[in-house]
C-alpha atoms as a PDB file:
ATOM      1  CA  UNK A   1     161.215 146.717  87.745  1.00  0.00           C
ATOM      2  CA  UNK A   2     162.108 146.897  91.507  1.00  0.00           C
ATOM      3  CA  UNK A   3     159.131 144.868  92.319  1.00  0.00           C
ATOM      4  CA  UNK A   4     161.097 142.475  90.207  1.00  0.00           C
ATOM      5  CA  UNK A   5     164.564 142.843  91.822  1.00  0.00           C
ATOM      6  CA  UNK A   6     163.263 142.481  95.076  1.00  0.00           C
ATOM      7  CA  UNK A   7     161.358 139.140  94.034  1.00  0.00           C
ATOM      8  CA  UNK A   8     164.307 138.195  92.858  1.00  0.00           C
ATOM      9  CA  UNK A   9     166.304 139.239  95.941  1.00  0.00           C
ATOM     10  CA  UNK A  10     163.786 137.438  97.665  1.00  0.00           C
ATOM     11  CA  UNK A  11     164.130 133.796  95.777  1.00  0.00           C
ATOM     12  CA  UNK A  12     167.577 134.010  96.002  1.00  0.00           C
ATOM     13  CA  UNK A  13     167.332 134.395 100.305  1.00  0.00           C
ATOM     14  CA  UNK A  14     164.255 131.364  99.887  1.00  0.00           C
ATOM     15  CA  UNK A  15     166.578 129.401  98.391  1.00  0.00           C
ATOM     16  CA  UNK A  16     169.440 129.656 100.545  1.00  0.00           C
ATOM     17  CA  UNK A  17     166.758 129.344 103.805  1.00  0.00           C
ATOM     18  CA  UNK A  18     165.822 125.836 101.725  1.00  0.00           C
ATOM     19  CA  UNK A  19     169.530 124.580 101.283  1.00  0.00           C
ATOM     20  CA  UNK A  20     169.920 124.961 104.838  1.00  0.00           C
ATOM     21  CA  UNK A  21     166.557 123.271 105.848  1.00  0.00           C
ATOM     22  CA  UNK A  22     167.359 120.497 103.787  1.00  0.00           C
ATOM     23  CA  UNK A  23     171.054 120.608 105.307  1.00  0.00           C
ATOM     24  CA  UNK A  24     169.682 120.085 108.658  1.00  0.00           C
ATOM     25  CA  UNK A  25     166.692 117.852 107.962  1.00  0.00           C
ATOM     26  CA  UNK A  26     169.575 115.461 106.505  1.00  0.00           C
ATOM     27  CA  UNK A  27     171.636 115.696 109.925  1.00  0.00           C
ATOM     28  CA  UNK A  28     169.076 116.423 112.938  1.00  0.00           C
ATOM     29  CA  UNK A  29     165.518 115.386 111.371  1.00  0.00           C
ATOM     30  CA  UNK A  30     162.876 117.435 110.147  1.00  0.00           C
ATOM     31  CA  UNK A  31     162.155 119.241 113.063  1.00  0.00           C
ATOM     32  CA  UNK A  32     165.538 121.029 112.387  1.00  0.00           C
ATOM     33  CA  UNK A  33     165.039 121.280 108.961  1.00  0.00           C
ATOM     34  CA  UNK A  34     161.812 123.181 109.272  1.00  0.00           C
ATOM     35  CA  UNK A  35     164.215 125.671 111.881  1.00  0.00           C
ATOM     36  CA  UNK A  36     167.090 126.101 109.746  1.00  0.00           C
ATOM     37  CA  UNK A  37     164.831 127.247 107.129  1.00  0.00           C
ATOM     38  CA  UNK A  38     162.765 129.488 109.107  1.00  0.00           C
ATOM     39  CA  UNK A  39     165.699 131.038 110.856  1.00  0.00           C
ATOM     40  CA  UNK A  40     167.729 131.683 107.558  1.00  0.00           C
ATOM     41  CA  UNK A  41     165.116 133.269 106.146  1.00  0.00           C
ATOM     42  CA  UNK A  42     165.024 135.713 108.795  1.00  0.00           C
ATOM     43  CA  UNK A  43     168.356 135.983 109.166  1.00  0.00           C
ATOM     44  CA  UNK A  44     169.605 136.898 106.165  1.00  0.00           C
ATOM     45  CA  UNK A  45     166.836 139.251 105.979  1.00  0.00           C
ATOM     46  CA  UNK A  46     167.355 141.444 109.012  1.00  0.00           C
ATOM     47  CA  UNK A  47     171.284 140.896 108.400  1.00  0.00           C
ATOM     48  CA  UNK A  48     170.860 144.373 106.378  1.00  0.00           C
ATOM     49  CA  UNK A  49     169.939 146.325 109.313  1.00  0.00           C
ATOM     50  CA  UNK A  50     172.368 144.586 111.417  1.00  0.00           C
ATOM     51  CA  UNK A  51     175.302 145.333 109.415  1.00  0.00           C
ATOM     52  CA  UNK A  52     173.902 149.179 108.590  1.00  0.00           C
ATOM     53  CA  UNK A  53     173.683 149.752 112.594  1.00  0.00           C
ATOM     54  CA  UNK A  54     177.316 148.244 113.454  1.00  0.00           C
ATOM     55  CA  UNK A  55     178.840 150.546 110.320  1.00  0.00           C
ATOM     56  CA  UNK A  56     176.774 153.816 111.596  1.00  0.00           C
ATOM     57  CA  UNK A  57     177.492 153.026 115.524  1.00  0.00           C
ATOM     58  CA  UNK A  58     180.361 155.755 115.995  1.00  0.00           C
ATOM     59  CA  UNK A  59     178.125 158.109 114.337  1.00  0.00           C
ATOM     60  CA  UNK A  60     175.101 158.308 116.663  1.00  0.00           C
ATOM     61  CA  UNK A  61     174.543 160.988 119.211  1.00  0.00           C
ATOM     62  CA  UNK A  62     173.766 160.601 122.558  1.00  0.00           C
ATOM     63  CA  UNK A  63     169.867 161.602 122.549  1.00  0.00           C
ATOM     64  CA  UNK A  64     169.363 157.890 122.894  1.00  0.00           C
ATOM     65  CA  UNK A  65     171.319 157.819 126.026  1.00  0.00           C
ATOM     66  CA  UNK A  66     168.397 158.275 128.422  1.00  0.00           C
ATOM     67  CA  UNK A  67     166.579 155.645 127.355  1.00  0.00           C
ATOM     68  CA  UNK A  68     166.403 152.089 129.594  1.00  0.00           C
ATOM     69  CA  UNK A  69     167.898 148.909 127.620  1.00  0.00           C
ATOM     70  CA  UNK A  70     164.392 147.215 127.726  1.00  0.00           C
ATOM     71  CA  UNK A  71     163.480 150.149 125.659  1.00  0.00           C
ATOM     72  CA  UNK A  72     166.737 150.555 123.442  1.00  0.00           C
ATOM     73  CA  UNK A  73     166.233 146.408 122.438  1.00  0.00           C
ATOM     74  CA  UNK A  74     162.755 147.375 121.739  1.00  0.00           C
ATOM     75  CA  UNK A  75     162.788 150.029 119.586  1.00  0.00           C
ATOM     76  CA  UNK A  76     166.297 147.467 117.563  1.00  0.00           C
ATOM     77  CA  UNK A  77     163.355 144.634 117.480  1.00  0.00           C
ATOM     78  CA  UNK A  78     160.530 146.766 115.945  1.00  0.00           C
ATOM     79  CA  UNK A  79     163.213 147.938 113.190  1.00  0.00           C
ATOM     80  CA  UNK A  80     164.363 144.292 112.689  1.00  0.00           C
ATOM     81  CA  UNK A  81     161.074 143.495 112.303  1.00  0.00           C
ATOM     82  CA  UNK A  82     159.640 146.318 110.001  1.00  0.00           C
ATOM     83  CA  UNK A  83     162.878 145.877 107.507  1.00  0.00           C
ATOM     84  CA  UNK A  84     161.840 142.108 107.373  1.00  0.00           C
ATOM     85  CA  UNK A  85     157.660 142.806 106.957  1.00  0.00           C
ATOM     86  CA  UNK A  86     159.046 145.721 103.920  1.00  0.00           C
ATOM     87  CA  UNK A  87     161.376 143.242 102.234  1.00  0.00           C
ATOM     88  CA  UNK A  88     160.171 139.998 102.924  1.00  0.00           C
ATOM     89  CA  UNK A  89     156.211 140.319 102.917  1.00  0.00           C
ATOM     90  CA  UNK A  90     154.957 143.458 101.560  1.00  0.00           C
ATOM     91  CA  UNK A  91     157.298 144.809  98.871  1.00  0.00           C
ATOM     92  CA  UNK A  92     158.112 141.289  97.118  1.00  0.00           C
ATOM     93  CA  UNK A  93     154.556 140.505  96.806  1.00  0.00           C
ATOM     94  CA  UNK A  94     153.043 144.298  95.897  1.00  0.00           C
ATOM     95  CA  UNK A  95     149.789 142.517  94.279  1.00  0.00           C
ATOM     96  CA  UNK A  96     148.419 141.152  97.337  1.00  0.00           C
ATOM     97  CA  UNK A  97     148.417 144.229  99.142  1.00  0.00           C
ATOM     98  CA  UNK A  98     147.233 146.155  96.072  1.00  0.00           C
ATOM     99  CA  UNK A  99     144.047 148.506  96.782  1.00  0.00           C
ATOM    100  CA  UNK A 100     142.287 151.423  94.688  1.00  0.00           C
ATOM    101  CA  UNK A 101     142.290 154.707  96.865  1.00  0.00           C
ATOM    102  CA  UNK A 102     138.624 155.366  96.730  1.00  0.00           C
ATOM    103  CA  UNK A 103     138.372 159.500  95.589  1.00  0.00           C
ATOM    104  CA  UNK A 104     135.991 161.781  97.614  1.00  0.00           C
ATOM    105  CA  UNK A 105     134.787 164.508  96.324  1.00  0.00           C
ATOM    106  CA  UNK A 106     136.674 167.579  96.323  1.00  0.00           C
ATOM    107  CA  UNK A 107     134.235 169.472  99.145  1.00  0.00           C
ATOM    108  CA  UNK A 108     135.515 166.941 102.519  1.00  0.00           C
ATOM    109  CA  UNK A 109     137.781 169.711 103.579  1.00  0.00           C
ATOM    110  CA  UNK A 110     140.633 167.104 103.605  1.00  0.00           C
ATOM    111  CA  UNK A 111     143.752 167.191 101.066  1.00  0.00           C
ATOM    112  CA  UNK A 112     144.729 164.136  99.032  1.00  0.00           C
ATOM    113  CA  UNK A 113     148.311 162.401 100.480  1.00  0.00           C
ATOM    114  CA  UNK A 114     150.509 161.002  98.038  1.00  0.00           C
ATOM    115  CA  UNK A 115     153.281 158.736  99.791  1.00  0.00           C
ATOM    116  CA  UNK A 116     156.689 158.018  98.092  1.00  0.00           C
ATOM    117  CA  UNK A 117     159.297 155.718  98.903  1.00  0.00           C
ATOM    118  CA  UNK A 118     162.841 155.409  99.123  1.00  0.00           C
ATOM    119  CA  UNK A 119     166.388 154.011  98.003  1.00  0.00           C
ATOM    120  CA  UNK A 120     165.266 150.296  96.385  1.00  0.00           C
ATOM    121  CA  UNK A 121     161.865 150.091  98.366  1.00  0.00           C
ATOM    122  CA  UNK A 122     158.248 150.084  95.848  1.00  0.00           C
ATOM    123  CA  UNK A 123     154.826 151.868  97.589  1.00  0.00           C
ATOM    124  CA  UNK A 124     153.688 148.286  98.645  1.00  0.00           C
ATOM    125  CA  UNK A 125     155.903 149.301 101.871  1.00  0.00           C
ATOM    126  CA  UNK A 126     153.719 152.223 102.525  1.00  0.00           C
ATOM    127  CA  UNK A 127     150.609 149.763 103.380  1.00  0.00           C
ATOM    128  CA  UNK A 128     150.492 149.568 107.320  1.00  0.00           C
ATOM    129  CA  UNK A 129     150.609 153.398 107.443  1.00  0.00           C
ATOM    130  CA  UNK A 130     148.329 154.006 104.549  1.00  0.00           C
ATOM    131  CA  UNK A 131     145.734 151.781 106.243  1.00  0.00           C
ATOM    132  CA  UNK A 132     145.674 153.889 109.647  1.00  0.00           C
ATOM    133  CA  UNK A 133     145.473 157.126 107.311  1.00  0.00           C
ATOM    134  CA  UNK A 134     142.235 155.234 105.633  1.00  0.00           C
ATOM    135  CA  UNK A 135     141.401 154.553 108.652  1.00  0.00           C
ATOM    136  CA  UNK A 136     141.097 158.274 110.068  1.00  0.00           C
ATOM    137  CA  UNK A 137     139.304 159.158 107.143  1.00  0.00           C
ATOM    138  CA  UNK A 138     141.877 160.451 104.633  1.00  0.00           C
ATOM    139  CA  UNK A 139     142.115 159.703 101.002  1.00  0.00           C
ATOM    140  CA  UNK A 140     146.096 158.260 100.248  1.00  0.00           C
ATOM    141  CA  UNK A 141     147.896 157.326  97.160  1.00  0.00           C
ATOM    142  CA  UNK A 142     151.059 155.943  96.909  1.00  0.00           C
ATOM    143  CA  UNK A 143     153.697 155.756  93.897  1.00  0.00           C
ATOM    144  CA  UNK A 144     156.881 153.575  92.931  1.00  0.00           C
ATOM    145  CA  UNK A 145     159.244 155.939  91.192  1.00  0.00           C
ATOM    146  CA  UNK A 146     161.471 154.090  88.621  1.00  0.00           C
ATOM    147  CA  UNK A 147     163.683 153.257  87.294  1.00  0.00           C
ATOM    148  CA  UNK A 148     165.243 152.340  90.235  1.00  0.00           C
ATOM    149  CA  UNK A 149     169.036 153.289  90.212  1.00  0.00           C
ATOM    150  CA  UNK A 150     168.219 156.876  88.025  1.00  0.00           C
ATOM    151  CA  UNK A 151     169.522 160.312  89.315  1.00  0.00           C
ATOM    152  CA  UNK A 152     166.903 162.012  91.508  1.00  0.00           C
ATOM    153  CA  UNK A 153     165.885 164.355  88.972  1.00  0.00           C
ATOM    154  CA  UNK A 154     164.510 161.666  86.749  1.00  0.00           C
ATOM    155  CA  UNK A 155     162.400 160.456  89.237  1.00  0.00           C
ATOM    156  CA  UNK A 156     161.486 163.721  90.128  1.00  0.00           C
ATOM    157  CA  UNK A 157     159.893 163.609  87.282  1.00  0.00           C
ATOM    158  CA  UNK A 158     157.897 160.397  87.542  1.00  0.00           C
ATOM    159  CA  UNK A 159     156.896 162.484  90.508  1.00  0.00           C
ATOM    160  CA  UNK A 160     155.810 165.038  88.601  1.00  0.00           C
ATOM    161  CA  UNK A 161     153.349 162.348  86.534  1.00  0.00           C
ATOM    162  CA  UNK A 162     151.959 161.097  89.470  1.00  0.00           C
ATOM    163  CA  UNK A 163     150.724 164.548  91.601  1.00  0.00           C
ATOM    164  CA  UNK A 164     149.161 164.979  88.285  1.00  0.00           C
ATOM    165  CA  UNK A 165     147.155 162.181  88.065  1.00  0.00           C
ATOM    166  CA  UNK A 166     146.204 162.428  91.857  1.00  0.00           C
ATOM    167  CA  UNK A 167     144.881 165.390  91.551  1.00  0.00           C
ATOM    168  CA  UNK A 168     143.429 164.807  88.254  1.00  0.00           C
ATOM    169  CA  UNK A 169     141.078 161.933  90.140  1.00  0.00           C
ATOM    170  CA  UNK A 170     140.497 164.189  92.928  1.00  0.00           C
ATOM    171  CA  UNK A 171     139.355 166.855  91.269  1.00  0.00           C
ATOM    172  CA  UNK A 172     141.734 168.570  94.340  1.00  0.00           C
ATOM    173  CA  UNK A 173     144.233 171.667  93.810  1.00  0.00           C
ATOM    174  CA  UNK A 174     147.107 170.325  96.029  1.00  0.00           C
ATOM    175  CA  UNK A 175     148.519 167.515  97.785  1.00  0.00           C
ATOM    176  CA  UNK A 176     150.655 166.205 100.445  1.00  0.00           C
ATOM    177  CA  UNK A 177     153.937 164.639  99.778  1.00  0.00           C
ATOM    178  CA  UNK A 178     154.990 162.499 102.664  1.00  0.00           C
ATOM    179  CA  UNK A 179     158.537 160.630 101.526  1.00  0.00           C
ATOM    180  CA  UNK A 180     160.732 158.685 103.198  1.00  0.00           C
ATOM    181  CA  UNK A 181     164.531 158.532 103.464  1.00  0.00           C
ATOM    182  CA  UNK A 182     165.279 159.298  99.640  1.00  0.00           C
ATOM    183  CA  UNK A 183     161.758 160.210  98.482  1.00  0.00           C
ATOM    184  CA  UNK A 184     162.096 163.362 100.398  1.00  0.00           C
ATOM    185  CA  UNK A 185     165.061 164.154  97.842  1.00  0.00           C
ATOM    186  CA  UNK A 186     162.923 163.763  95.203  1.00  0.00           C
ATOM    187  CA  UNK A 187     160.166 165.307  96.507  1.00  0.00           C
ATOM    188  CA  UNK A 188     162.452 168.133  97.059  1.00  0.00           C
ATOM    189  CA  UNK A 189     164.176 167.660  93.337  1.00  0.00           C
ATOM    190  CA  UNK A 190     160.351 168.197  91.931  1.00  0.00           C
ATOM    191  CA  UNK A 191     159.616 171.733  94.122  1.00  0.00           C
ATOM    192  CA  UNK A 192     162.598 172.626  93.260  1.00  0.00           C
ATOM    193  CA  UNK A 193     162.141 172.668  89.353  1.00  0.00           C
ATOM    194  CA  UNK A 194     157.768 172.910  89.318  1.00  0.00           C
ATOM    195  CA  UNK A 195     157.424 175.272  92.792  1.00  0.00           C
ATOM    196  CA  UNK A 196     154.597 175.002  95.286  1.00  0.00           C
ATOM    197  CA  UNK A 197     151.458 175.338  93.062  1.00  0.00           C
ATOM    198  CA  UNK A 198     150.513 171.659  93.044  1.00  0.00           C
ATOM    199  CA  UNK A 199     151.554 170.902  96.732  1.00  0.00           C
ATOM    200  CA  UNK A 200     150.074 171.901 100.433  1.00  0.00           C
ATOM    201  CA  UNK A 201     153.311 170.420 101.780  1.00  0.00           C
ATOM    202  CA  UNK A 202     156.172 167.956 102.640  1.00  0.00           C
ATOM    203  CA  UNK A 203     156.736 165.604 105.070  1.00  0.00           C
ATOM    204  CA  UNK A 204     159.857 163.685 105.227  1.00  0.00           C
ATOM    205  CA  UNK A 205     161.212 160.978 107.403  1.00  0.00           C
ATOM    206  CA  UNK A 206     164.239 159.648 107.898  1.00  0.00           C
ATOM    207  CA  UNK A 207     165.398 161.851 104.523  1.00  0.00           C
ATOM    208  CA  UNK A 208     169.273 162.835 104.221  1.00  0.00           C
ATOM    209  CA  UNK A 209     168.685 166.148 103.344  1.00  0.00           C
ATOM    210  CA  UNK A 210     172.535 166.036 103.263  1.00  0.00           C
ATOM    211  CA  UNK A 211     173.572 162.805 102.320  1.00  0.00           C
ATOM    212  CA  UNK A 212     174.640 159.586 103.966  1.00  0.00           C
ATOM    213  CA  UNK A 213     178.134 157.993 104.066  1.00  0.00           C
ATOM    214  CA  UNK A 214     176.436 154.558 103.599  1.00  0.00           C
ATOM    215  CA  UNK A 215     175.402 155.830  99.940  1.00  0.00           C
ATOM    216  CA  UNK A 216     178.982 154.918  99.285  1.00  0.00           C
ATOM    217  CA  UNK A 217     177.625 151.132  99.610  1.00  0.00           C
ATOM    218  CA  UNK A 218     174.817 152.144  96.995  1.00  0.00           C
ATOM    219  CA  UNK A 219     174.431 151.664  93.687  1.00  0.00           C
ATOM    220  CA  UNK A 220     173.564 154.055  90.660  1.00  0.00           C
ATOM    221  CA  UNK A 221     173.207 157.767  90.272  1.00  0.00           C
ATOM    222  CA  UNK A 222     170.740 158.631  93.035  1.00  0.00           C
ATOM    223  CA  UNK A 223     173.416 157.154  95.071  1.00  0.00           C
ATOM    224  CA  UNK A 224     176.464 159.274  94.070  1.00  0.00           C
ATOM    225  CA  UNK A 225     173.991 162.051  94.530  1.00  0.00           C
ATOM    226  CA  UNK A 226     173.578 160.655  98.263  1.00  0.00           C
ATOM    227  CA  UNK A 227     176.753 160.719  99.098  1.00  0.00           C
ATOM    228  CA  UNK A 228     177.748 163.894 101.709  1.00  0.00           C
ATOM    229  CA  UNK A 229     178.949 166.811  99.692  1.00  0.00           C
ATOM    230  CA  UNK A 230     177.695 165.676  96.285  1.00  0.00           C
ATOM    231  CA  UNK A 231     177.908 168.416  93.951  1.00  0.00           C
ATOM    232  CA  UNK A 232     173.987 167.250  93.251  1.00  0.00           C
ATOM    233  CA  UNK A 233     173.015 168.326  97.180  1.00  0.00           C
ATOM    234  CA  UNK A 234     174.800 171.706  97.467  1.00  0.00           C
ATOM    235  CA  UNK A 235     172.727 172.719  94.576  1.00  0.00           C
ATOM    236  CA  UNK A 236     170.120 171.368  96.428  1.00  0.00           C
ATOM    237  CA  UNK A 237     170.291 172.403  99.526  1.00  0.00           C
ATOM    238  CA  UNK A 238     171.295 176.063  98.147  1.00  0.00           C
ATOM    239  CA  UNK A 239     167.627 177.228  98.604  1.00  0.00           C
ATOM    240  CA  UNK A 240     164.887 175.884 101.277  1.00  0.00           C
ATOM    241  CA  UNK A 241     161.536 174.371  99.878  1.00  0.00           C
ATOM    242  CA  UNK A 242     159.104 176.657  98.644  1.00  0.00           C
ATOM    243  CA  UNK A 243     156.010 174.613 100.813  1.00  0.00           C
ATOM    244  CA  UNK A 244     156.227 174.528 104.418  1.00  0.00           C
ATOM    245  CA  UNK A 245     158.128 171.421 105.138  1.00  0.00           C
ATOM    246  CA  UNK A 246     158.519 168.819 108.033  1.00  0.00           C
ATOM    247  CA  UNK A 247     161.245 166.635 108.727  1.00  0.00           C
ATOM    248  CA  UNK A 248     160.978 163.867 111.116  1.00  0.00           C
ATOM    249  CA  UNK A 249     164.049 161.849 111.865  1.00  0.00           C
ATOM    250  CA  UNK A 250     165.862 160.034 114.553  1.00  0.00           C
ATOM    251  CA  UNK A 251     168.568 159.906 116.422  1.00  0.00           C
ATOM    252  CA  UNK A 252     168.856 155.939 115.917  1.00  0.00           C
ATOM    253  CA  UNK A 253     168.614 155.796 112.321  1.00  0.00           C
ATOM    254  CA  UNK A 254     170.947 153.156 111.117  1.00  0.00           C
ATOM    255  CA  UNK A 255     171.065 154.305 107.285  1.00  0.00           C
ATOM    256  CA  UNK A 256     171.223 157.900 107.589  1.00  0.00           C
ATOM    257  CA  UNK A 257     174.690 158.846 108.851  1.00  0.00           C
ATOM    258  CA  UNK A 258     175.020 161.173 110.300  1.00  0.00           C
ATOM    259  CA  UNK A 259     171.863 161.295 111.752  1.00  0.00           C
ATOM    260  CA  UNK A 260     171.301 165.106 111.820  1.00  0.00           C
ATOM    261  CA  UNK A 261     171.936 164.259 108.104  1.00  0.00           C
ATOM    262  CA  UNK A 262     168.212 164.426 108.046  1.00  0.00           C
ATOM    263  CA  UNK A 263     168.123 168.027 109.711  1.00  0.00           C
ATOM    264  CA  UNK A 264     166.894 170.915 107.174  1.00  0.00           C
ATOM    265  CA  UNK A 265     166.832 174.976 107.496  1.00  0.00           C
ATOM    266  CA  UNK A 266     164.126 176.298 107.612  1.00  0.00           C
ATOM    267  CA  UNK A 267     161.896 173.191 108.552  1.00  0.00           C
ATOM    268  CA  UNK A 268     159.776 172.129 110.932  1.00  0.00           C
ATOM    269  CA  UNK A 269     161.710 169.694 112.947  1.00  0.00           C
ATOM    270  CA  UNK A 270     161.015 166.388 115.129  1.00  0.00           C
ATOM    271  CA  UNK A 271     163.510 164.486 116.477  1.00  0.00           C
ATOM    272  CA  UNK A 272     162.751 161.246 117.724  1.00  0.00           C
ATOM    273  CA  UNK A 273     165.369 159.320 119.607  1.00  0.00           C
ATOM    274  CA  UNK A 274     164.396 155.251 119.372  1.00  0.00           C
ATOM    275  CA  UNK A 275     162.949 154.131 116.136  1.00  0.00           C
ATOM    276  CA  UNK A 276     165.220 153.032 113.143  1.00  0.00           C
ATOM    277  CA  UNK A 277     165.111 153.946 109.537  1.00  0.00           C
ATOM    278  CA  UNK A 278     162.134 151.787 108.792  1.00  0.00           C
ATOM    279  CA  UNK A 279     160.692 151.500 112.785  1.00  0.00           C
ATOM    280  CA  UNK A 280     160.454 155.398 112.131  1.00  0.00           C
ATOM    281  CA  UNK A 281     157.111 155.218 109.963  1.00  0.00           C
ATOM    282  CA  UNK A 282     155.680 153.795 112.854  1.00  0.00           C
ATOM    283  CA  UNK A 283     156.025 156.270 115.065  1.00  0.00           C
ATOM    284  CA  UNK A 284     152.634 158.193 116.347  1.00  0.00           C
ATOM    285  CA  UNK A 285     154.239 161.361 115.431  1.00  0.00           C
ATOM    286  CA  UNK A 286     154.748 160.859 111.700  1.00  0.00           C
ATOM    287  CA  UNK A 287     150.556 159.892 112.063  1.00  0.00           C
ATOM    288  CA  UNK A 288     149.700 162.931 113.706  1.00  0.00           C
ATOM    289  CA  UNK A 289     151.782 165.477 111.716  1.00  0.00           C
ATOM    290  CA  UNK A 290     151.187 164.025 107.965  1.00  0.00           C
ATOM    291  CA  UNK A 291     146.440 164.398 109.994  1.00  0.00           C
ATOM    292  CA  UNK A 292     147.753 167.783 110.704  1.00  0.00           C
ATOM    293  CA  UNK A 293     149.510 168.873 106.741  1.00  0.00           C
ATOM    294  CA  UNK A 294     146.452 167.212 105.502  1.00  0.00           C
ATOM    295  CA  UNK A 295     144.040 168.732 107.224  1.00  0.00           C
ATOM    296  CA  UNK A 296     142.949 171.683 105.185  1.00  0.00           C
ATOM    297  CA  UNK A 297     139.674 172.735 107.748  1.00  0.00           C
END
């Protein structure tokens, strides 16, 4: 189902970027034409992130600060570009980046990593980092928790389903969870209710352990239970996890606000003060520490 919305999403923006090729082919030739059409659909792509970083602006603290402009622009271009390559090329067409995780046996020392994704996004936006985690020799799932606009809870338990088919074609006794921005809520939502026996531990990224004003743009229940102060996140948030936990966030996130939002007691902490909310998964460190969780030598 949100493969489907965001195909949809994603013929709606086509057809707007052909409207205004056709526009301009009409008035300037086809050389325009080709332009309009290429620029509208990036633009009303990367719009999204535009608009969330002008609403969250007052809200970011100064760890950015130190950084040169060239680097500041930088870090705004890789987000505008990893929002676009999520919701333009991998998420609306899921199938062609489709691939069976290939099991090893349960001796390689190495525990299975099961990624989950957040507000409105499907696993197909998990591919460039499952491919470097292939690549180093783990063995990576990914799941699409739906429906897409349920309360948490819900799709904690389409979590639940999935851990147990993981580790059902593993043959392994635990995974990692690595989740980012609202999968680490339900990642959390599931340890809350089942406890620690089927999980090594959590990694989050860019999660609002305490909610984010910008829910207030969302819609459905996992939204309300976004928003700051939901009576859903006190409960939450009344007890830490019961795995050793790891949240990675930054200080330039444009959809968690505010950004220490993403801060949690008693976990592990990294704060990284460039990438966006989607940039963020390409950081080295979120590489290195999901090695490290998995690493069970």
């Amino acid at each position: 189902m949100t493969t489907r919305l965001l195909q949809l999403a994603f013929a709606v923006v086509a057809a707007l970027a052909a409207i205004s090729g056709v526009a301009a082919a009409r008035a300037w030739g086809a050389g325009a034409g080709v332009l309009a059409f290429i620029l509208t659909l990036a633009a009303v792509q990367i719009a999204t992130p535009l608009i969330a970083y002008g609403l969250s602006a007052r809200d970011r603290p100064p760890a950015e600060a130190g950084a040169t402009l060239t680097r500041r622009i930088g870090a705004l271009l890789q987000e505008l570009f990893a929002f676009w390559r999520a919701f333009v090329v991998l998420q609306p067409f899921a199938g062609l980046w489709r691939r069976e995780a290939a099991w090893p046996p349960a001796s390689t020392g190495t525990a299975p990593i099961l990624l989950i994704p957040g507000y409105g996004c499907t696993e197909a936006m998990w591919r460039p980092l499952q491919e470097r985690l292939r690549a180093a020799g783990r063995f990576v799932a990914s799941a699409t928790l739906e429906p897409p606009f349920a309360g948490i809870d819900q799709l904690a338990d389409r979590l639940d389903q999935e851990i147990e088919r993981l580790l059902a074609a593993t043959g392994a006794a635990k995974t990692v969870l690595v989740a980012h921005s609202m999968g680490g809520l339900i990642a959390r939502a599931y340890l809350a209710r089942r406890g620690p026996d089927r999980v090594l531990a959590l990694i989050t990224a860019g999660t609002p352990h305490h909610g984010s004003k910008l829910a207030r743009l969302g819609l459905g229940r996992d939204a309300r239970q976004m928003e700051p102060g939901s009576p859903w996140l006190r409960a939450l948030n009344s007890r830490p996890p019961p795995v050793p936990t790891h949240s990675i966030w930054s200080a330039r996130d444009e959809f968690v606000v505010p950004r220490d939002s993403a801060r949690l007691d008693g976990a592990r902490e990294t704060m990284l003060a460039l990438p966006g909310h989607f940039g963020l998964l390409e950081a080295p460190e979120v590489l290195e520490a999901v090695l490290e969780a998995s690493d069970q030598r």
